[in-house]
N, C-alpha and C. Protein backbone atom coordinates (compact mmCIF):
# COMPACT_ATOMS: atom_id res chain seq x y z
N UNK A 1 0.85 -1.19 0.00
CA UNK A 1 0.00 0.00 0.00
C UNK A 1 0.89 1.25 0.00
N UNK A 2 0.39 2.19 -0.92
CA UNK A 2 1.22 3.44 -0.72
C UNK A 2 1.38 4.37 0.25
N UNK A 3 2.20 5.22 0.52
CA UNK A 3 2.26 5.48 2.00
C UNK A 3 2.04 6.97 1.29
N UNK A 4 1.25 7.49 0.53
CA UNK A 4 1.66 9.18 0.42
C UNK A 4 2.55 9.89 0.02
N UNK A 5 2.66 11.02 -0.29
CA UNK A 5 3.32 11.95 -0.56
C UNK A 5 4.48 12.16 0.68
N UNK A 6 5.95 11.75 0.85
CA UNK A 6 6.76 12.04 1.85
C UNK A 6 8.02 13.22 1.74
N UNK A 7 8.43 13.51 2.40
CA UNK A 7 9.17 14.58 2.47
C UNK A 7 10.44 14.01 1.59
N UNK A 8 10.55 12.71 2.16
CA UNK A 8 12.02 12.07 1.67
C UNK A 8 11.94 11.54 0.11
N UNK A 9 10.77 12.20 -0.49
CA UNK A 9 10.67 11.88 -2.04
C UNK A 9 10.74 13.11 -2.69
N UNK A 10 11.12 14.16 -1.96
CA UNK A 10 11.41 15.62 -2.59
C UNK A 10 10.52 16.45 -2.37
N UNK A 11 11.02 17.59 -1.70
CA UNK A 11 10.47 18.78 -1.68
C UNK A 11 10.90 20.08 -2.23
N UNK A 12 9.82 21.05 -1.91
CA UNK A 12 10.42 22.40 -2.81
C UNK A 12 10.29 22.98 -1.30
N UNK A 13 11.54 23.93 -0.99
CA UNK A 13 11.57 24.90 -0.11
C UNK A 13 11.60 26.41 -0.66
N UNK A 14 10.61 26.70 0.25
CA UNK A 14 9.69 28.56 -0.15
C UNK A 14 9.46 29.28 0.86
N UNK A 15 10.40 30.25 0.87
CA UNK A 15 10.19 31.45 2.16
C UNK A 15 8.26 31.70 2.12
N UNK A 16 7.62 31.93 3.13
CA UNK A 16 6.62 31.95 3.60
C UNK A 16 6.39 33.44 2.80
N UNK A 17 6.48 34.20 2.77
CA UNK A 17 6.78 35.95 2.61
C UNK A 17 6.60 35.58 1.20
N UNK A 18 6.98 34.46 0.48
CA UNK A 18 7.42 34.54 -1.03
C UNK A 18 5.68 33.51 -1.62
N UNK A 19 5.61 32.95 -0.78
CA UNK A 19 4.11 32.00 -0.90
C UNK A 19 2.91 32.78 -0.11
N UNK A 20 3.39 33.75 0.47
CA UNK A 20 2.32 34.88 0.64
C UNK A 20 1.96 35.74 -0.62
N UNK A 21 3.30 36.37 -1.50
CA UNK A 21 3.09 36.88 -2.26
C UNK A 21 2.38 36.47 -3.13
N UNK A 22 2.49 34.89 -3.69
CA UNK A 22 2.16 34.58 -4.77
C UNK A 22 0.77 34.31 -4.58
N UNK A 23 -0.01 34.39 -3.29
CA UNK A 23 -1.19 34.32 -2.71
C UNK A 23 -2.05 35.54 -3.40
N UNK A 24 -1.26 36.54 -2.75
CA UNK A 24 -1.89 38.21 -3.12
C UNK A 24 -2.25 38.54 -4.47
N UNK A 25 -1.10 38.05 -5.06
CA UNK A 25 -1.15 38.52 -7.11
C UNK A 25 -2.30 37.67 -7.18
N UNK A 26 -2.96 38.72 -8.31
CA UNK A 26 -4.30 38.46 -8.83
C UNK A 26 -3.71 37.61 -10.35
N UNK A 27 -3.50 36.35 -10.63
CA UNK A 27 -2.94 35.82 -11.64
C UNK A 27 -4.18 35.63 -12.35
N UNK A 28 -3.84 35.20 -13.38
CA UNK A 28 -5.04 34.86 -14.67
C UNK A 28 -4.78 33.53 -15.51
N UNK A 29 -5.65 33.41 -16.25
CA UNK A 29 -5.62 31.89 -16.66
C UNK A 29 -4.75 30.77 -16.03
N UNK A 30 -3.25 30.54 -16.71
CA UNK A 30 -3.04 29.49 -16.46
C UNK A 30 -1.47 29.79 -16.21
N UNK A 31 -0.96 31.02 -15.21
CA UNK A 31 -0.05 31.64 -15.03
C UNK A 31 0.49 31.20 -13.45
N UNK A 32 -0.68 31.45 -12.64
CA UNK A 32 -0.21 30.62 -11.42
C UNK A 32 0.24 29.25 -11.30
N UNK A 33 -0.06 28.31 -12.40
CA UNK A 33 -0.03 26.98 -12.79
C UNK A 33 1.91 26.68 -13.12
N UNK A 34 1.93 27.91 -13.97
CA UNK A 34 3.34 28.02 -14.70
C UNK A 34 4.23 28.80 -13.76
N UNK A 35 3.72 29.22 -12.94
CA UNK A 35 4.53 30.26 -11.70
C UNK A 35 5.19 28.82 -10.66
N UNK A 36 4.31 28.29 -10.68
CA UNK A 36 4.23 26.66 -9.94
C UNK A 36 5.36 26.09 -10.77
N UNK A 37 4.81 26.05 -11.67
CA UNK A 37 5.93 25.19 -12.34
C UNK A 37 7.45 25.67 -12.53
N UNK A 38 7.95 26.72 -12.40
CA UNK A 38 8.66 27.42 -12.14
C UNK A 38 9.45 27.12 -10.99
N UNK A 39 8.75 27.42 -9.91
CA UNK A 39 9.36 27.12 -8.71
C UNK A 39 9.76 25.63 -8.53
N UNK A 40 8.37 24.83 -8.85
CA UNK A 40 9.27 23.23 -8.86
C UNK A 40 10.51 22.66 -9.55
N UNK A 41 10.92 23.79 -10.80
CA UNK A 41 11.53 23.06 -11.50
C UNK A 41 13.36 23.76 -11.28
N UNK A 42 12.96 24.91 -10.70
CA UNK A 42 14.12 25.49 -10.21
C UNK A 42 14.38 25.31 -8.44
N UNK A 43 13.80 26.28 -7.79
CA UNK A 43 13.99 25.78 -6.01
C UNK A 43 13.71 23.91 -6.04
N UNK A 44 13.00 23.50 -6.60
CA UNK A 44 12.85 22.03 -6.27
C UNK A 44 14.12 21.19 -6.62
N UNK A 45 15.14 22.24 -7.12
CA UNK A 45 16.59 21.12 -7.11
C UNK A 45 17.46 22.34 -6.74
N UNK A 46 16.55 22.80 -5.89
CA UNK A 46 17.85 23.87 -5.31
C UNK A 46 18.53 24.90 -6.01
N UNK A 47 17.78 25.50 -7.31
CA UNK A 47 18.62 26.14 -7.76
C UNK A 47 17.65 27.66 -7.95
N UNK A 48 18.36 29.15 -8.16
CA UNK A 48 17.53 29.99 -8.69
C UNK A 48 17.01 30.28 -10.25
N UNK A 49 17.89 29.52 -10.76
CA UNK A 49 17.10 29.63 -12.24
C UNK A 49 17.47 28.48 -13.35
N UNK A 50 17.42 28.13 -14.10
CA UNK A 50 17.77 26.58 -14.60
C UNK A 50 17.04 27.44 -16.30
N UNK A 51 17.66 26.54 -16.82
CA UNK A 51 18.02 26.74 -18.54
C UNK A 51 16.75 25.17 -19.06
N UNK A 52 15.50 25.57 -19.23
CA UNK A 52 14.34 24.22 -19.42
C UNK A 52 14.20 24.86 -20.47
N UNK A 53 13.79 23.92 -20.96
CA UNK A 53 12.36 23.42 -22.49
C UNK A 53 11.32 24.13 -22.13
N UNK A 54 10.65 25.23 -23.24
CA UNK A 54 9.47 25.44 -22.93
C UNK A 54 8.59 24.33 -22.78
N UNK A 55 8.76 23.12 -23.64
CA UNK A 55 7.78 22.06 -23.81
C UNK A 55 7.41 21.21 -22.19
N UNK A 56 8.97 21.46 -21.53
CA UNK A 56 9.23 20.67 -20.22
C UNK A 56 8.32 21.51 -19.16
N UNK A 57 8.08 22.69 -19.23
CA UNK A 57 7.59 23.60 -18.17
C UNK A 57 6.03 23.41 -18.11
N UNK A 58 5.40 23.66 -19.44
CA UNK A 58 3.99 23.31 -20.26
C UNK A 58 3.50 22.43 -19.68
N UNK A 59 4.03 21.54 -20.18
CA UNK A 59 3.95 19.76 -19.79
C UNK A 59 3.78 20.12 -18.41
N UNK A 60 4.80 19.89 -16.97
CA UNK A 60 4.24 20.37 -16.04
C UNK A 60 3.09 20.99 -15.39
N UNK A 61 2.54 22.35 -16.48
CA UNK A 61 2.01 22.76 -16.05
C UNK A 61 0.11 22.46 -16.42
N UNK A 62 0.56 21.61 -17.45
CA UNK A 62 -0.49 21.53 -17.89
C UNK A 62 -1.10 22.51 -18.80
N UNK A 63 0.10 22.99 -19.62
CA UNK A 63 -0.51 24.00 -21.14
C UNK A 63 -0.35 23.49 -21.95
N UNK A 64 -0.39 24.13 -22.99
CA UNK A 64 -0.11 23.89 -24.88
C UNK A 64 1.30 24.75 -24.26
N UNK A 65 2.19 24.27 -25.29
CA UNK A 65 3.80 24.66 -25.01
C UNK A 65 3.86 26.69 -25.92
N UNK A 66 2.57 26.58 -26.91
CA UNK A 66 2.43 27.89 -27.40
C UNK A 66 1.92 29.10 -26.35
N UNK A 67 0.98 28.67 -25.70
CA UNK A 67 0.14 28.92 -24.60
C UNK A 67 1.10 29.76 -23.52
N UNK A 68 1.98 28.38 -22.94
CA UNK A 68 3.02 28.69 -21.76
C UNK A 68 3.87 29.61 -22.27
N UNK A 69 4.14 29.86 -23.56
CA UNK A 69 5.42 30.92 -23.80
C UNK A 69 4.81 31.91 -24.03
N UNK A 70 3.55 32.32 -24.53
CA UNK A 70 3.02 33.69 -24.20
C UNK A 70 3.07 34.04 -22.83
N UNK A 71 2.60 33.14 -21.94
CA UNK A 71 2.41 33.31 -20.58
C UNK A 71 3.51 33.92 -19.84
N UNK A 72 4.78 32.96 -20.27
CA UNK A 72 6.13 33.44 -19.86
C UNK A 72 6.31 34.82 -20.35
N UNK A 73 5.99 34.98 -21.63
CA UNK A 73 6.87 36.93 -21.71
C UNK A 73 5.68 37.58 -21.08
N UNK A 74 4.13 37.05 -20.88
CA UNK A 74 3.92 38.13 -19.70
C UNK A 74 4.27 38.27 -18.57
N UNK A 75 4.34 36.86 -18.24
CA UNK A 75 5.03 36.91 -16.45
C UNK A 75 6.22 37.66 -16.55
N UNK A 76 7.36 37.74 -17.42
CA UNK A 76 8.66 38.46 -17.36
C UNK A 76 8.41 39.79 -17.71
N UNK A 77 7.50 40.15 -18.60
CA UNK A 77 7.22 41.82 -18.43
C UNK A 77 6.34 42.61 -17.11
N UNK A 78 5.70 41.20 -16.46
CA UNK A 78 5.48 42.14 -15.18
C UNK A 78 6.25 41.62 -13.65
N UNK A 79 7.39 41.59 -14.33
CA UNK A 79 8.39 41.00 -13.24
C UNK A 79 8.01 39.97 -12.11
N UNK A 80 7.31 38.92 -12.82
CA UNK A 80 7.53 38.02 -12.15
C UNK A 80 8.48 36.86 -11.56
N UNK A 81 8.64 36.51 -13.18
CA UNK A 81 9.46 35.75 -13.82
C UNK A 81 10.94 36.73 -14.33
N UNK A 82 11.86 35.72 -13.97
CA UNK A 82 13.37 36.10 -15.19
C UNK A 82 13.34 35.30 -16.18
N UNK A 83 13.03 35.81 -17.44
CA UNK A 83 13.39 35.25 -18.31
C UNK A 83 14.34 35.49 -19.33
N UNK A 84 15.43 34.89 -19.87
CA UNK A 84 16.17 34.86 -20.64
C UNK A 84 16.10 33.96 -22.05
N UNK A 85 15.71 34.33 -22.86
CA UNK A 85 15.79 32.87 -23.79
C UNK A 85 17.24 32.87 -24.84
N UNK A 86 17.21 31.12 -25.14
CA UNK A 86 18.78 30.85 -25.26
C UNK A 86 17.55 30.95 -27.00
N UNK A 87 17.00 29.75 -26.98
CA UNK A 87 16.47 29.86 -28.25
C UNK A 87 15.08 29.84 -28.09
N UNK A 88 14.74 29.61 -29.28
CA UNK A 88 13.25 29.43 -29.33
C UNK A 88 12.22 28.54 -28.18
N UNK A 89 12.95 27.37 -28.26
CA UNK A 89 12.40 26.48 -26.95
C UNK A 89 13.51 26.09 -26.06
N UNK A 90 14.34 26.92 -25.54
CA UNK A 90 14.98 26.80 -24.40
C UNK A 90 15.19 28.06 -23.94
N UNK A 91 14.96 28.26 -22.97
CA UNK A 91 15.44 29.42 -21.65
C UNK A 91 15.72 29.13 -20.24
N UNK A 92 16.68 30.35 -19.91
CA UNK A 92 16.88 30.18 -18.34
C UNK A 92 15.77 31.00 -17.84
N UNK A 93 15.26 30.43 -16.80
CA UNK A 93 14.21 31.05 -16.07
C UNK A 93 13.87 30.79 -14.84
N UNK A 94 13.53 31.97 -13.55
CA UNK A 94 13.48 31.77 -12.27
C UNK A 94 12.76 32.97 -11.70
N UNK A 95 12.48 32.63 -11.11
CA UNK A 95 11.23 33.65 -9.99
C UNK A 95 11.97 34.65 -9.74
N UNK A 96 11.53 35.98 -9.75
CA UNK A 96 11.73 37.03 -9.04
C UNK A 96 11.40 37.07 -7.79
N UNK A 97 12.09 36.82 -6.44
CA UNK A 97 11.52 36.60 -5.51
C UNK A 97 11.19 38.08 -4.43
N UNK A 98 11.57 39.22 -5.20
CA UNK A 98 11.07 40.53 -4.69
C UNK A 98 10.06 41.06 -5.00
N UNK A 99 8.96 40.26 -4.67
CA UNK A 99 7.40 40.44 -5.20
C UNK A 99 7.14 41.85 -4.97
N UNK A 100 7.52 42.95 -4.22
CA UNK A 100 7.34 44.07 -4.28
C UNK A 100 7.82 44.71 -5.24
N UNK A 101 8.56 44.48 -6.57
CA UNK A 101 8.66 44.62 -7.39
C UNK A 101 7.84 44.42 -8.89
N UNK A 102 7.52 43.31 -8.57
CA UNK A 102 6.32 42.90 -9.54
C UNK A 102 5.19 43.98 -9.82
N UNK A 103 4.70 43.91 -10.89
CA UNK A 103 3.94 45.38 -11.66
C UNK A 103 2.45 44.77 -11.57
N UNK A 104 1.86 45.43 -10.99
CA UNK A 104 0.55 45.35 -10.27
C UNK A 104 -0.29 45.66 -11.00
N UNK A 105 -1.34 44.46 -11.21
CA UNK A 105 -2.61 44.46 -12.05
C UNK A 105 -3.85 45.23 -11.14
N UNK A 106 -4.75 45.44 -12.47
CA UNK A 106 -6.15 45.91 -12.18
C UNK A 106 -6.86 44.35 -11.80
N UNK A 107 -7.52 44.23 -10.36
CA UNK A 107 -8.06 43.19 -10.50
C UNK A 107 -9.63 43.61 -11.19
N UNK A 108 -9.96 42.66 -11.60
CA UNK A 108 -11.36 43.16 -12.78
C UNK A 108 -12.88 42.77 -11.29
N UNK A 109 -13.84 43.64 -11.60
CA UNK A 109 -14.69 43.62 -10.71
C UNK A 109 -15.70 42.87 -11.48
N UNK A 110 -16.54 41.94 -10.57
CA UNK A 110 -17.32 41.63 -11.44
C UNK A 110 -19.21 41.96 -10.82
């Protein structure tokens, strides 16, 4: 029988302050998904930013790999995300973790 989800099968470590922030931002579609995926794929091996496959991040996140790379140059134009791209489907990319920096949306009223 399976025993669950355990610590000793990998975790992602996240300042509290930094998983508050990502609480507050008013994200849209399928950006918090890829913000996620982000963090797992960089802090989840310990690192601040790592050189992935758009296709590898997508996949994760559960997009179309066209989808996730729009997503990405918005997250990096409102400083969420660092993004650098090497090519077309590879970039280094990692969280901005000075969320007080990040460029603040209109949340929409409904």
């Amino acid at each position: 029988m399976a025993d669950g989800p355990q610590l000793e099968h990998g975790y992602t470590r996240i300042a509290n302050t930094l998983l508050e922030g990502l609480l507050a931002y008013p994200f849209a579609g399928g950006e918090l998904r890829l913000v996620l995926g982000v963090i797992r794929l960089t802090y989840g091996w310990g690192q601040k930013a790592r050189l992935l496959r758009i296709k590898e991040l997508a996949k994760l996140a559960g997009l179309h790999p066209r989808y996730a790379r729009r997503l990405l140059k918005r997250l990096a134009r409102d400083r969420i995300v660092e993004r650098h791209p090497i090519s077309r489907v590879r970039v280094v990319i990692g969280l901005n973790k000075e969320f007080s920096t990040w460029r603040l949306r209109q949340i929409p009223k409904h």
